[in-house]
C-alpha atoms as a PDB file:
ATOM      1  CA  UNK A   1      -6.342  -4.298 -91.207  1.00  0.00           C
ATOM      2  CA  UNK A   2      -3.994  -4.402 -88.035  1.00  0.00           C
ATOM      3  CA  UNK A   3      -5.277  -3.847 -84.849  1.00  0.00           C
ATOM      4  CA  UNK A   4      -3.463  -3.468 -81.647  1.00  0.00           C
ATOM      5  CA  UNK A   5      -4.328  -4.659 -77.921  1.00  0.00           C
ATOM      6  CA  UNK A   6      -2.851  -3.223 -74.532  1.00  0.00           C
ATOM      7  CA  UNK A   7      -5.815  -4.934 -72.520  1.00  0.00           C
ATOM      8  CA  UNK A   8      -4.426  -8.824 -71.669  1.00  0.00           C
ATOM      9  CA  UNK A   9      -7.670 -10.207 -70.132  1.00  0.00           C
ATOM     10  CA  UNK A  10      -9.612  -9.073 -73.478  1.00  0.00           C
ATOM     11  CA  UNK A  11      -6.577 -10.019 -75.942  1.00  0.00           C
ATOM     12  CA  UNK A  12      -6.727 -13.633 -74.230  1.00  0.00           C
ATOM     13  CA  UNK A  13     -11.089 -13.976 -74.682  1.00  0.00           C
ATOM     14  CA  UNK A  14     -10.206 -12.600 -78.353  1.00  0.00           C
ATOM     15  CA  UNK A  15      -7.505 -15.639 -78.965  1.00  0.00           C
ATOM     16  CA  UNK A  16     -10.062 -18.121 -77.440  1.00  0.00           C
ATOM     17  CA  UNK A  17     -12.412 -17.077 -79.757  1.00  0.00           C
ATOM     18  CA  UNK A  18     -10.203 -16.964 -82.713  1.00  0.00           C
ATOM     19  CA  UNK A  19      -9.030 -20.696 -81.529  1.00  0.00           C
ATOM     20  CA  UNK A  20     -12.401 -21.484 -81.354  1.00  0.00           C
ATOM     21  CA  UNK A  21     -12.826 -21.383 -85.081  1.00  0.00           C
ATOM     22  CA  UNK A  22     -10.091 -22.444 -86.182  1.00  0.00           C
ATOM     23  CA  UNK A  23     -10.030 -25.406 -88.428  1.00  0.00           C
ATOM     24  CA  UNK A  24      -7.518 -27.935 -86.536  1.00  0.00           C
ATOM     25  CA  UNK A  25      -8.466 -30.819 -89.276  1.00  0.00           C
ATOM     26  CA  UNK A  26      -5.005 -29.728 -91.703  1.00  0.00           C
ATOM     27  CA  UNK A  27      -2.871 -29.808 -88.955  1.00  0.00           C
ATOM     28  CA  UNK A  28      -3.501 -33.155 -87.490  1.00  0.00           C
ATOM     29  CA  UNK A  29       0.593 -34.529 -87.285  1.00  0.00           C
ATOM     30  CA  UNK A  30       2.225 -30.959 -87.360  1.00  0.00           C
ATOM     31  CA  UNK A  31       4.093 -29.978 -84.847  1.00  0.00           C
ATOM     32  CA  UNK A  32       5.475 -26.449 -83.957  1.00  0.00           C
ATOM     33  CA  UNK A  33       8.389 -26.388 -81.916  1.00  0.00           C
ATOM     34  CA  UNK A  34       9.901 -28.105 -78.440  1.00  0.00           C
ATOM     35  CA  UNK A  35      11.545 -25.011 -77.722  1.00  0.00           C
ATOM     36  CA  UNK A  36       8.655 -22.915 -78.421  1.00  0.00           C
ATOM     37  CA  UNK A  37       5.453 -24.724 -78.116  1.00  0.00           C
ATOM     38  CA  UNK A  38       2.280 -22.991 -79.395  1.00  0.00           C
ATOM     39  CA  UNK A  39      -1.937 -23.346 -79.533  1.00  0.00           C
ATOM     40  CA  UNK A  40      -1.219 -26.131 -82.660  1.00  0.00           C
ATOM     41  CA  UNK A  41       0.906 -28.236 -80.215  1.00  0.00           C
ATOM     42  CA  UNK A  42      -1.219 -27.927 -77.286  1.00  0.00           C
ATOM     43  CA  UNK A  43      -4.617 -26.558 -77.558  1.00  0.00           C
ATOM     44  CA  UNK A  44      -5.134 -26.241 -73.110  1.00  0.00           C
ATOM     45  CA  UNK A  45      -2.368 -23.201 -73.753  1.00  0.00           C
END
């Protein structure tokens, strides 16, 4: 299933949430990108 979001306040909540269980334990060491950083790299983004 794909879904689609136009609304950025309620696309932001639903990445908070999705953060939010998202098991950070097998990425402990990994890093992303300089250039691109992302939620694995720094979880305040």
């Amino acid at each position: 299933m794909m879904v689609a979001l136009h609304n950025r306040e309620l696309t932001r909540k639903l990445g908070v949430m999705n953060l939010a269980k998202f098991n950070r334990g097998n990425l402990v060491g990994s890093y992303v990108s300089k250039e691109q950083p992302s939620v694995i790299d720094d979880p305040t983004m």
